[in-house]
PDB file of N, CA and C in Angstrom:
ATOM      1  N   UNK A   1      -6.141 -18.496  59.531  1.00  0.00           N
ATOM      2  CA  UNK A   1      -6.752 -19.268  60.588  1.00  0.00           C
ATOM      3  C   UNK A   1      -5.689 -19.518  61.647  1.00  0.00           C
ATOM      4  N   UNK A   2      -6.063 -19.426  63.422  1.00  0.00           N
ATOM      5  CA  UNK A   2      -4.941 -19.796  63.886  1.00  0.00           C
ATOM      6  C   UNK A   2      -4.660 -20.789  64.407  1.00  0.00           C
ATOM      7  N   UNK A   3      -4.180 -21.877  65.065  1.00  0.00           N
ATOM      8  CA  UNK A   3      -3.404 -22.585  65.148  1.00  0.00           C
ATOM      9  C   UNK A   3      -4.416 -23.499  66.051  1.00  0.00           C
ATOM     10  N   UNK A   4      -5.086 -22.517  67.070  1.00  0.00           N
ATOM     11  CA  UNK A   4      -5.665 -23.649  67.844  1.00  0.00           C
ATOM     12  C   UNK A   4      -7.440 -24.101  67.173  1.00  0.00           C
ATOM     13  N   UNK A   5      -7.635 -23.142  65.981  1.00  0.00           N
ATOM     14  CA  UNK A   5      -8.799 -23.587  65.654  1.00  0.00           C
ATOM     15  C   UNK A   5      -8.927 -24.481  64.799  1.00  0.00           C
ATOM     16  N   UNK A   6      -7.758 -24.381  64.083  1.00  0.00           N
ATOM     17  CA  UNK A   6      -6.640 -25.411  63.024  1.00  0.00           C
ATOM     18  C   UNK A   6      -7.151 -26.905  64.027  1.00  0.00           C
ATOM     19  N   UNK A   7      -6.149 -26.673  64.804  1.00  0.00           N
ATOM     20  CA  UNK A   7      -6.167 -28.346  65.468  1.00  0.00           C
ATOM     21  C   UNK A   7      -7.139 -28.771  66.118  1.00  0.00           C
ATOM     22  N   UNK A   8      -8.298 -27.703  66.391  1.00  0.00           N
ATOM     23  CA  UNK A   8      -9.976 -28.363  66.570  1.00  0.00           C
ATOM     24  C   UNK A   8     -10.365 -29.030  65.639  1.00  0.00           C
ATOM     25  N   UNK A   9     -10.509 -28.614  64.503  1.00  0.00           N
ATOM     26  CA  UNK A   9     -11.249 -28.975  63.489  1.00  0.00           C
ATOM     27  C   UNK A   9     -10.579 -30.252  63.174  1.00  0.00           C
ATOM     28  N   UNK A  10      -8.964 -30.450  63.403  1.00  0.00           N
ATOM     29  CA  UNK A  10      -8.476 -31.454  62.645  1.00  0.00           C
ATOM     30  C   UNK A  10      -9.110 -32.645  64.012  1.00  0.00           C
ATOM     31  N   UNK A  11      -9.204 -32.293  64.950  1.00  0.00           N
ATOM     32  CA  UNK A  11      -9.320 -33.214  65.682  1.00  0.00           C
ATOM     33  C   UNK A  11     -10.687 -33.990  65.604  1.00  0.00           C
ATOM     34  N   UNK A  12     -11.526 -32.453  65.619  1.00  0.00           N
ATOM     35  CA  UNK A  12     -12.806 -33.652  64.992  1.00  0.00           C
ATOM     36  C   UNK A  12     -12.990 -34.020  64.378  1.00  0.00           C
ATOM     37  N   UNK A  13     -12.508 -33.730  63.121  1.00  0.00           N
ATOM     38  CA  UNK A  13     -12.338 -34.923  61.924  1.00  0.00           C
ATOM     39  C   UNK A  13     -11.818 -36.202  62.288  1.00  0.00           C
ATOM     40  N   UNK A  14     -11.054 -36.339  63.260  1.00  0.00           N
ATOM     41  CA  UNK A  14     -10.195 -37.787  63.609  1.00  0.00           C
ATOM     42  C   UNK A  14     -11.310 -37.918  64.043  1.00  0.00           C
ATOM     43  N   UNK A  15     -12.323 -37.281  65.427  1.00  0.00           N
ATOM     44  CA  UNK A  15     -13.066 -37.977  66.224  1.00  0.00           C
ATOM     45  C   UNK A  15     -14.292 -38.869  64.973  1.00  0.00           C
ATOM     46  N   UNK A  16     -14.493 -37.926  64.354  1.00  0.00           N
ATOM     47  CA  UNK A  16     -15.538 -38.585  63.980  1.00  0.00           C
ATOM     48  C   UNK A  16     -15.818 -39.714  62.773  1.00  0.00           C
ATOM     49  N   UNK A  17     -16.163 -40.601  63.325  1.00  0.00           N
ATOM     50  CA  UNK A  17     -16.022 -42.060  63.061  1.00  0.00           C
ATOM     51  C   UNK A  17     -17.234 -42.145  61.493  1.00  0.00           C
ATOM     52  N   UNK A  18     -17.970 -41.133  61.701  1.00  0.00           N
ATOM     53  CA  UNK A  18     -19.011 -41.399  60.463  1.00  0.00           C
ATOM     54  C   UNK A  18     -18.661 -40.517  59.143  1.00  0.00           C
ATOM     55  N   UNK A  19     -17.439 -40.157  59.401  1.00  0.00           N
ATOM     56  CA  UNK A  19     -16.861 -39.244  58.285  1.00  0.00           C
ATOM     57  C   UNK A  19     -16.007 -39.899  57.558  1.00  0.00           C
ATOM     58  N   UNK A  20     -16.214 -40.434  55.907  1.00  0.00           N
ATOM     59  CA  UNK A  20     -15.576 -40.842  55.115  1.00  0.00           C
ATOM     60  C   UNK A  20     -13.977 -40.021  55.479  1.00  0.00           C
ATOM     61  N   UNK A  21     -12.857 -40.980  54.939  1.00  0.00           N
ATOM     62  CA  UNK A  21     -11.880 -40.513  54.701  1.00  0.00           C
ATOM     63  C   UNK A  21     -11.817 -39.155  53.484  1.00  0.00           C
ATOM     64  N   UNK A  22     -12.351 -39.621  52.827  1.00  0.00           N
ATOM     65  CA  UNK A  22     -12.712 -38.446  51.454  1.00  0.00           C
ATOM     66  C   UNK A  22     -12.890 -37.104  51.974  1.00  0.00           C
ATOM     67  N   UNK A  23     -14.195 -37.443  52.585  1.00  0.00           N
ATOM     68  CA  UNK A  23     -14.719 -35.910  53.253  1.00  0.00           C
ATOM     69  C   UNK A  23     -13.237 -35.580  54.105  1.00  0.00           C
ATOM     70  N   UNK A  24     -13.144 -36.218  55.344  1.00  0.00           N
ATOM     71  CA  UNK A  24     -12.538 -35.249  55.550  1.00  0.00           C
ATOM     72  C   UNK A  24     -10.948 -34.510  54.698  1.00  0.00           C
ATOM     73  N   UNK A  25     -10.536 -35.444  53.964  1.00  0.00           N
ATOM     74  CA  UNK A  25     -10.032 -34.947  53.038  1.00  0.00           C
ATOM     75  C   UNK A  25      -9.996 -33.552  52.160  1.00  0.00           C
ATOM     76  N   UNK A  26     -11.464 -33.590  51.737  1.00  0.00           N
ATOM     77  CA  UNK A  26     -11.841 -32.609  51.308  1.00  0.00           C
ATOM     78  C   UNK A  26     -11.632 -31.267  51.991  1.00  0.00           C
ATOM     79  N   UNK A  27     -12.459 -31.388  53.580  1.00  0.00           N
ATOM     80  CA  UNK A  27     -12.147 -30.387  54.885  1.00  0.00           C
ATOM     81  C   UNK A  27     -10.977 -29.953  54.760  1.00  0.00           C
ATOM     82  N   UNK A  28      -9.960 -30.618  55.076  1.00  0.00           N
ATOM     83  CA  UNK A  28      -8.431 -30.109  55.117  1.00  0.00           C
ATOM     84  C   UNK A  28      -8.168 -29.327  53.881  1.00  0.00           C
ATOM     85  N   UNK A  29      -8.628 -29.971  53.044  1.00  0.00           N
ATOM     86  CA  UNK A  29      -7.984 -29.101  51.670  1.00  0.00           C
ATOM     87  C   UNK A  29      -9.047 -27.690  51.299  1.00  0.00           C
ATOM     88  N   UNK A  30     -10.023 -27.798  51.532  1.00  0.00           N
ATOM     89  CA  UNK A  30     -10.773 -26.349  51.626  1.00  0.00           C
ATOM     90  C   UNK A  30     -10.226 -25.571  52.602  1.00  0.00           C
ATOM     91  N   UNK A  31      -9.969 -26.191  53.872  1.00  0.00           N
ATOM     92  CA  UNK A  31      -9.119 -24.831  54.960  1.00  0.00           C
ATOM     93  C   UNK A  31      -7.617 -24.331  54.338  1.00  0.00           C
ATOM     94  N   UNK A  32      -6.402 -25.060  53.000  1.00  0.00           N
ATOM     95  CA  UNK A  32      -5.246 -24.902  52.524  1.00  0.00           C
ATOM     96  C   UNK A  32      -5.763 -23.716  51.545  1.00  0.00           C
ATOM     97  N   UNK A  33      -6.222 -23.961  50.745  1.00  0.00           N
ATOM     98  CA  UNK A  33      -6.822 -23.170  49.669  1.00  0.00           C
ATOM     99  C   UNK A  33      -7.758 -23.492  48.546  1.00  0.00           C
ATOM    100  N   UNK A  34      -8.219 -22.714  48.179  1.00  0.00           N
ATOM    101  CA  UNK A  34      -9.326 -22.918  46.720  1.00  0.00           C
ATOM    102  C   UNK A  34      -8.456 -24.285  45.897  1.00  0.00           C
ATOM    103  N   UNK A  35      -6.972 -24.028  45.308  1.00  0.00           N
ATOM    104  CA  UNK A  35      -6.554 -24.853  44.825  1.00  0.00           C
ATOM    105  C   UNK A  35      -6.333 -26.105  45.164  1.00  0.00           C
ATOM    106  N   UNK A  36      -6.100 -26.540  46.613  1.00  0.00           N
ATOM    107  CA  UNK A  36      -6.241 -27.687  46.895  1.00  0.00           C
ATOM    108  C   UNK A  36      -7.290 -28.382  47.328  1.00  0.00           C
ATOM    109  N   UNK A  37      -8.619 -27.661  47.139  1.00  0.00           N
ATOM    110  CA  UNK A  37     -10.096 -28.042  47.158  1.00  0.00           C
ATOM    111  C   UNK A  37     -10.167 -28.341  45.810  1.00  0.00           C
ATOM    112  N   UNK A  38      -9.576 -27.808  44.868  1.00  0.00           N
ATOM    113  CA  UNK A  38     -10.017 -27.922  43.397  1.00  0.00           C
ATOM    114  C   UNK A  38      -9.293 -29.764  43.020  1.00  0.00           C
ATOM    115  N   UNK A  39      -7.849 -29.777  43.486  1.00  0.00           N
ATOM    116  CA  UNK A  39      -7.564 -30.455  42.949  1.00  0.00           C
ATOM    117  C   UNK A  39      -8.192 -31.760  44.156  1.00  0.00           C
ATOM    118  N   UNK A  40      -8.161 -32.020  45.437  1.00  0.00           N
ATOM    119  CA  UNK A  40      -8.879 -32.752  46.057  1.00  0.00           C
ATOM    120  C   UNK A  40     -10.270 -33.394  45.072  1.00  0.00           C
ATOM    121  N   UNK A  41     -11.108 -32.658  44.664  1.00  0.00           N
ATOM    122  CA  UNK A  41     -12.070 -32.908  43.864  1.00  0.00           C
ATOM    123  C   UNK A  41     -11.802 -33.305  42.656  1.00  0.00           C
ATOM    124  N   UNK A  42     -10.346 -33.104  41.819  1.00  0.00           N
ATOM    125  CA  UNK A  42     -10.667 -33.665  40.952  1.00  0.00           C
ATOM    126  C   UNK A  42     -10.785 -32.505  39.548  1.00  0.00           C
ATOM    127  N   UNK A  43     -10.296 -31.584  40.007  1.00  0.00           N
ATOM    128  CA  UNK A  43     -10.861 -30.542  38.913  1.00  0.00           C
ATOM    129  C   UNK A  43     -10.440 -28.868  39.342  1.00  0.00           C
ATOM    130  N   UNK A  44     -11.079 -28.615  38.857  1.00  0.00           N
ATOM    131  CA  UNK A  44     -10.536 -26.893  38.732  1.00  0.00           C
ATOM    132  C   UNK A  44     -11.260 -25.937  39.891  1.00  0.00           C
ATOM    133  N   UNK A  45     -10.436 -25.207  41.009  1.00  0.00           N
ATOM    134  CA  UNK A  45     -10.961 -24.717  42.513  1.00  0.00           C
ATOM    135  C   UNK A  45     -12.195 -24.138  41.759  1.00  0.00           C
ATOM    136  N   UNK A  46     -13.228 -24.986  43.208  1.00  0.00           N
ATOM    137  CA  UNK A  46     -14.788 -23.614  43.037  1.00  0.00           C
ATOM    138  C   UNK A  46     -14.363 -22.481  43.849  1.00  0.00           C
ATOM    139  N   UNK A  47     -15.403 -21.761  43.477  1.00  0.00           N
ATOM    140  CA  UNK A  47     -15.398 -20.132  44.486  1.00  0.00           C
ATOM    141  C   UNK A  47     -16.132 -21.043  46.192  1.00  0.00           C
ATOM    142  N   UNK A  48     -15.521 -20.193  47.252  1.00  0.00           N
ATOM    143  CA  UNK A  48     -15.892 -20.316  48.411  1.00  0.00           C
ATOM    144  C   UNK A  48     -17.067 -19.597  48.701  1.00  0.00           C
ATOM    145  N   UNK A  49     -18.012 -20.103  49.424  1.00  0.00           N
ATOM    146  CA  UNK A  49     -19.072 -19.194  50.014  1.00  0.00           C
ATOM    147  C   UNK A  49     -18.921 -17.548  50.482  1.00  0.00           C
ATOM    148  N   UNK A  50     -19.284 -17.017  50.109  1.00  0.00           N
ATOM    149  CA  UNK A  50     -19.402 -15.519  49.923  1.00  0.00           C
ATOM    150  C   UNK A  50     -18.815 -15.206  49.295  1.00  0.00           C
ATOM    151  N   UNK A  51     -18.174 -16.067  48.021  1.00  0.00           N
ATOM    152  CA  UNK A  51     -17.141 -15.076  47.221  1.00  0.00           C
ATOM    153  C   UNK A  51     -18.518 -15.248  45.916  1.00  0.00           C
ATOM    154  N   UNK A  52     -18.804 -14.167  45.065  1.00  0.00           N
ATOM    155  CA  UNK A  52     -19.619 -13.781  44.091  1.00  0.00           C
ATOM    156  C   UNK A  52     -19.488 -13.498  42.606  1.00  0.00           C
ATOM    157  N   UNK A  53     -19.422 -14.585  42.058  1.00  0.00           N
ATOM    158  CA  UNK A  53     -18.769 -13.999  40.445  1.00  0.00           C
ATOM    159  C   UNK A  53     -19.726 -12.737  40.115  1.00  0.00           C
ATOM    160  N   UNK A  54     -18.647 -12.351  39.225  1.00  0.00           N
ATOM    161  CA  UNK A  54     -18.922 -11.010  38.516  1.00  0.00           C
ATOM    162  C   UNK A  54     -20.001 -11.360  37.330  1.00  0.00           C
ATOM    163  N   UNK A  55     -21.767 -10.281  37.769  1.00  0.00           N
ATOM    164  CA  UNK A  55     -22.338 -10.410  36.660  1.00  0.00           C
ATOM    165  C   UNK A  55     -21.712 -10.160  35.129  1.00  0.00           C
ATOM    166  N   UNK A  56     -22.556 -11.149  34.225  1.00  0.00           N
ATOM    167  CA  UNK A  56     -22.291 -10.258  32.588  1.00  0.00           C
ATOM    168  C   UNK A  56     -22.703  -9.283  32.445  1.00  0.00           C
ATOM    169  N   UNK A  57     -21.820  -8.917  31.146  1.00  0.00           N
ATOM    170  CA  UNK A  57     -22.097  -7.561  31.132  1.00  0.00           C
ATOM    171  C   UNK A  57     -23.531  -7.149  30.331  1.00  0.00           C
ATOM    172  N   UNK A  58     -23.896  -5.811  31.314  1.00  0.00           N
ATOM    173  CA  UNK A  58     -25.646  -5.738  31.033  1.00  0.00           C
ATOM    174  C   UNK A  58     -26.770  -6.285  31.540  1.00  0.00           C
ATOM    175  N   UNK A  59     -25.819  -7.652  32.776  1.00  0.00           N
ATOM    176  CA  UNK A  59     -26.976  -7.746  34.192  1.00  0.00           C
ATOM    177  C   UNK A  59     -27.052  -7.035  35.337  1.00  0.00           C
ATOM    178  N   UNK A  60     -27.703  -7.108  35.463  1.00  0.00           N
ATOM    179  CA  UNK A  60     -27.636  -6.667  36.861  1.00  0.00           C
ATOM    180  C   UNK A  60     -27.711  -7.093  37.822  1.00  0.00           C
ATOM    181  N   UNK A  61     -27.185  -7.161  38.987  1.00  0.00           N
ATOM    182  CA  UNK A  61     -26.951  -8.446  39.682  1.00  0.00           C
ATOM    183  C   UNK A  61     -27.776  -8.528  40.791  1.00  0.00           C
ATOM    184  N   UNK A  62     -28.459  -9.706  40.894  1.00  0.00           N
ATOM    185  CA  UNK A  62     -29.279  -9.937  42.637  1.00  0.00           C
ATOM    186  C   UNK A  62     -29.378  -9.250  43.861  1.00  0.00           C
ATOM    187  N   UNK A  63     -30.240  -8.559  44.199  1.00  0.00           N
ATOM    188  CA  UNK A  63     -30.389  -8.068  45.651  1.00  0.00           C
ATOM    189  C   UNK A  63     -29.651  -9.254  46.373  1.00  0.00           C
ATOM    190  N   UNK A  64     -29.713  -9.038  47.294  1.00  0.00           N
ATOM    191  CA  UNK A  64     -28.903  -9.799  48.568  1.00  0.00           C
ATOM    192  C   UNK A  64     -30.254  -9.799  49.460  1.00  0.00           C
ATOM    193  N   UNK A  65     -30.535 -10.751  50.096  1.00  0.00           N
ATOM    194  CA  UNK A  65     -31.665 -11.229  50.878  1.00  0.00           C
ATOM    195  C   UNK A  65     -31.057 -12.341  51.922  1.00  0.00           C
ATOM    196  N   UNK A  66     -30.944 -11.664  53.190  1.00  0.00           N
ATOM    197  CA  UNK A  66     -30.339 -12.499  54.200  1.00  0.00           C
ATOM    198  C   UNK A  66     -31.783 -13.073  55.005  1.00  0.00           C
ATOM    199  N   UNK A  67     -32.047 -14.318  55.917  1.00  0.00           N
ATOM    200  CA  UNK A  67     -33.232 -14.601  56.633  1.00  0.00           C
ATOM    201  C   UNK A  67     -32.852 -13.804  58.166  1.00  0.00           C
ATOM    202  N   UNK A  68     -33.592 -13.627  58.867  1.00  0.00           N
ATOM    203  CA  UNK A  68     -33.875 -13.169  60.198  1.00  0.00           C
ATOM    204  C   UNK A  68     -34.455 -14.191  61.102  1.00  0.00           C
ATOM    205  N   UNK A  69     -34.955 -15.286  60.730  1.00  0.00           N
ATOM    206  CA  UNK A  69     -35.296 -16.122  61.523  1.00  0.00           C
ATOM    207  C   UNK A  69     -36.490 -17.553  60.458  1.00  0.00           C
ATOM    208  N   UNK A  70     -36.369 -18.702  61.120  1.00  0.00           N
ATOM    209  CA  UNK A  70     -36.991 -19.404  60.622  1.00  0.00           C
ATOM    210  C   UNK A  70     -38.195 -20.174  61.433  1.00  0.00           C
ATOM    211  N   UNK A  71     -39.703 -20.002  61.068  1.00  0.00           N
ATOM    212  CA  UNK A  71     -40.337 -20.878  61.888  1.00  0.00           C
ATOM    213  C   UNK A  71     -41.102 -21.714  61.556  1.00  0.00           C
ATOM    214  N   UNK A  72     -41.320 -23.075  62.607  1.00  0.00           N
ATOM    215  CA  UNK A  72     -41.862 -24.055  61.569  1.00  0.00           C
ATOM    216  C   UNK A  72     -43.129 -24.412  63.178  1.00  0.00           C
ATOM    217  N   UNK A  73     -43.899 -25.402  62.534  1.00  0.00           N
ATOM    218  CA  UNK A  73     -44.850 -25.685  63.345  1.00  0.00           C
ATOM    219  C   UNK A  73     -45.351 -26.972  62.249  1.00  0.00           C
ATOM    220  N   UNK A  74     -45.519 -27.996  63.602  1.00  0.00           N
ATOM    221  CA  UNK A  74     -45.996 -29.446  63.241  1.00  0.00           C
ATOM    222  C   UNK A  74     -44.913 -30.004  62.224  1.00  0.00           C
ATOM    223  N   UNK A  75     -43.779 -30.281  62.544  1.00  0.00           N
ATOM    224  CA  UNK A  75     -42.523 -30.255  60.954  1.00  0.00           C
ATOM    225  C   UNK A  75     -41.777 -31.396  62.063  1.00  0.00           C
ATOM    226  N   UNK A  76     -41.685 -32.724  60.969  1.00  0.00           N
ATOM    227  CA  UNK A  76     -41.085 -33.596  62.209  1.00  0.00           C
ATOM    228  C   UNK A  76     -40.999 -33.659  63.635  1.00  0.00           C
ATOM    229  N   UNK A  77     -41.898 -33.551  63.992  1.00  0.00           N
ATOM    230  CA  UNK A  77     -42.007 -33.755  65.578  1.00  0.00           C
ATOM    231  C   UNK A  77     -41.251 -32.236  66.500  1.00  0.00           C
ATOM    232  N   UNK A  78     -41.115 -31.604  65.665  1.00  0.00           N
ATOM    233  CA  UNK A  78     -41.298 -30.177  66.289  1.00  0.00           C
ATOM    234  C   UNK A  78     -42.889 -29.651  67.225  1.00  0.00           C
ATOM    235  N   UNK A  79     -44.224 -30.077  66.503  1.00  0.00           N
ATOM    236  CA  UNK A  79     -45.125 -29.904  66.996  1.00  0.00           C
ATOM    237  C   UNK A  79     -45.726 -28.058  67.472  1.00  0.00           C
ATOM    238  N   UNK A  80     -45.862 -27.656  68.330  1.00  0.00           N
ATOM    239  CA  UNK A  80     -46.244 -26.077  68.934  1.00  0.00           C
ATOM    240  C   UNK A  80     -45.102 -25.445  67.827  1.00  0.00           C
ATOM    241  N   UNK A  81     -45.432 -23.773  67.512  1.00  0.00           N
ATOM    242  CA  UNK A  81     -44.991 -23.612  66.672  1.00  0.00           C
ATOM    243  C   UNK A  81     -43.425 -22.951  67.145  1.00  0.00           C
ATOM    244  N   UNK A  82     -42.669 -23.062  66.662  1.00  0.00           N
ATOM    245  CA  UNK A  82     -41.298 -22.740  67.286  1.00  0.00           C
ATOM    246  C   UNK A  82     -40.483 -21.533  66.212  1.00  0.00           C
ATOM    247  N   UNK A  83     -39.957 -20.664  66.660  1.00  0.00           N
ATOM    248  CA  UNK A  83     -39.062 -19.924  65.913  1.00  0.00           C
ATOM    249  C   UNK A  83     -37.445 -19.886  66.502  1.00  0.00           C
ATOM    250  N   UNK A  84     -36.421 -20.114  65.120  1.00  0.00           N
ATOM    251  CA  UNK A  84     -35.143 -19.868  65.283  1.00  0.00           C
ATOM    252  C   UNK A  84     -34.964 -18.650  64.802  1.00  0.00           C
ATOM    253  N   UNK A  85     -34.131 -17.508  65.536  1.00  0.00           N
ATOM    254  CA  UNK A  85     -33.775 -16.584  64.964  1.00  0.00           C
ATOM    255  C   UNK A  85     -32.257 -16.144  65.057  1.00  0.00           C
ATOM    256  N   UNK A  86     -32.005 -15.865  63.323  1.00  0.00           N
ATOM    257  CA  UNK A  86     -30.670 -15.916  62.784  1.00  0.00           C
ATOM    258  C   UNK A  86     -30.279 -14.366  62.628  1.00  0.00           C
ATOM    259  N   UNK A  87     -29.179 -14.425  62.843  1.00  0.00           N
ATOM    260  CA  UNK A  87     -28.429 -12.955  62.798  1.00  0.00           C
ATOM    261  C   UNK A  87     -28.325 -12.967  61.481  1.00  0.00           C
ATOM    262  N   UNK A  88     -28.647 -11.955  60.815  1.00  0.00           N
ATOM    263  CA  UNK A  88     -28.794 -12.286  59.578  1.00  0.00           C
ATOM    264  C   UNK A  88     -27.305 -11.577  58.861  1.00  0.00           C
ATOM    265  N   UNK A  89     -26.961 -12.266  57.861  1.00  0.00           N
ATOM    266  CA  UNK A  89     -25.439 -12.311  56.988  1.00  0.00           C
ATOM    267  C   UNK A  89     -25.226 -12.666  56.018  1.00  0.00           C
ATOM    268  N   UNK A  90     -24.090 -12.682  55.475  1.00  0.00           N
ATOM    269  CA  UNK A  90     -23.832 -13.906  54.342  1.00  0.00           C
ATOM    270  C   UNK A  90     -23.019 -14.777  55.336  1.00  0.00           C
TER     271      UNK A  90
END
């Protein structure tokens, strides 16, 4: 990560006033590494988003199914029917 996206993130963590100390705690230590997310928490690093444990042996493992877009209509005051559309990824 470089340096100036580093000190965005840290900054909005200062800015923001509705963010437990914990959390952002947590933030910082997920951007250091798995291990200092693990021990932040209390326990042994989880896997990061897109990383995929290895099926057992003799499964076979999940298609991958990314969305393309989401639409909702009458959904909390959304009302007329509206679509978001997502580049789809992991």
């Amino acid at each position: 990560m470089n340096d100036a996206l580093l000190n965005e993130i840290l900054e909005r963590l200062d800015a923001d006033r509705s963010l437990s100390h914990s959390a952002a705690d947590l933030v910082v230590a997920a951007l250091d590494s798995d291990e200092a997310l693990g021990e932040a928490m209390g326990g042994s690093a989880s896997p990061r988003l897109g990383a995929r444990p290895m099926p057992a042996e003799g499964v076979r493992p999940a298609a991958l199914a990314y969305l393309t877009g989401i639409t909702v209509e009458g959904f909390r005051g959304v009302g007329e029917r509206r679509t978001l559309e997502l580049r789809p990824g992991p």
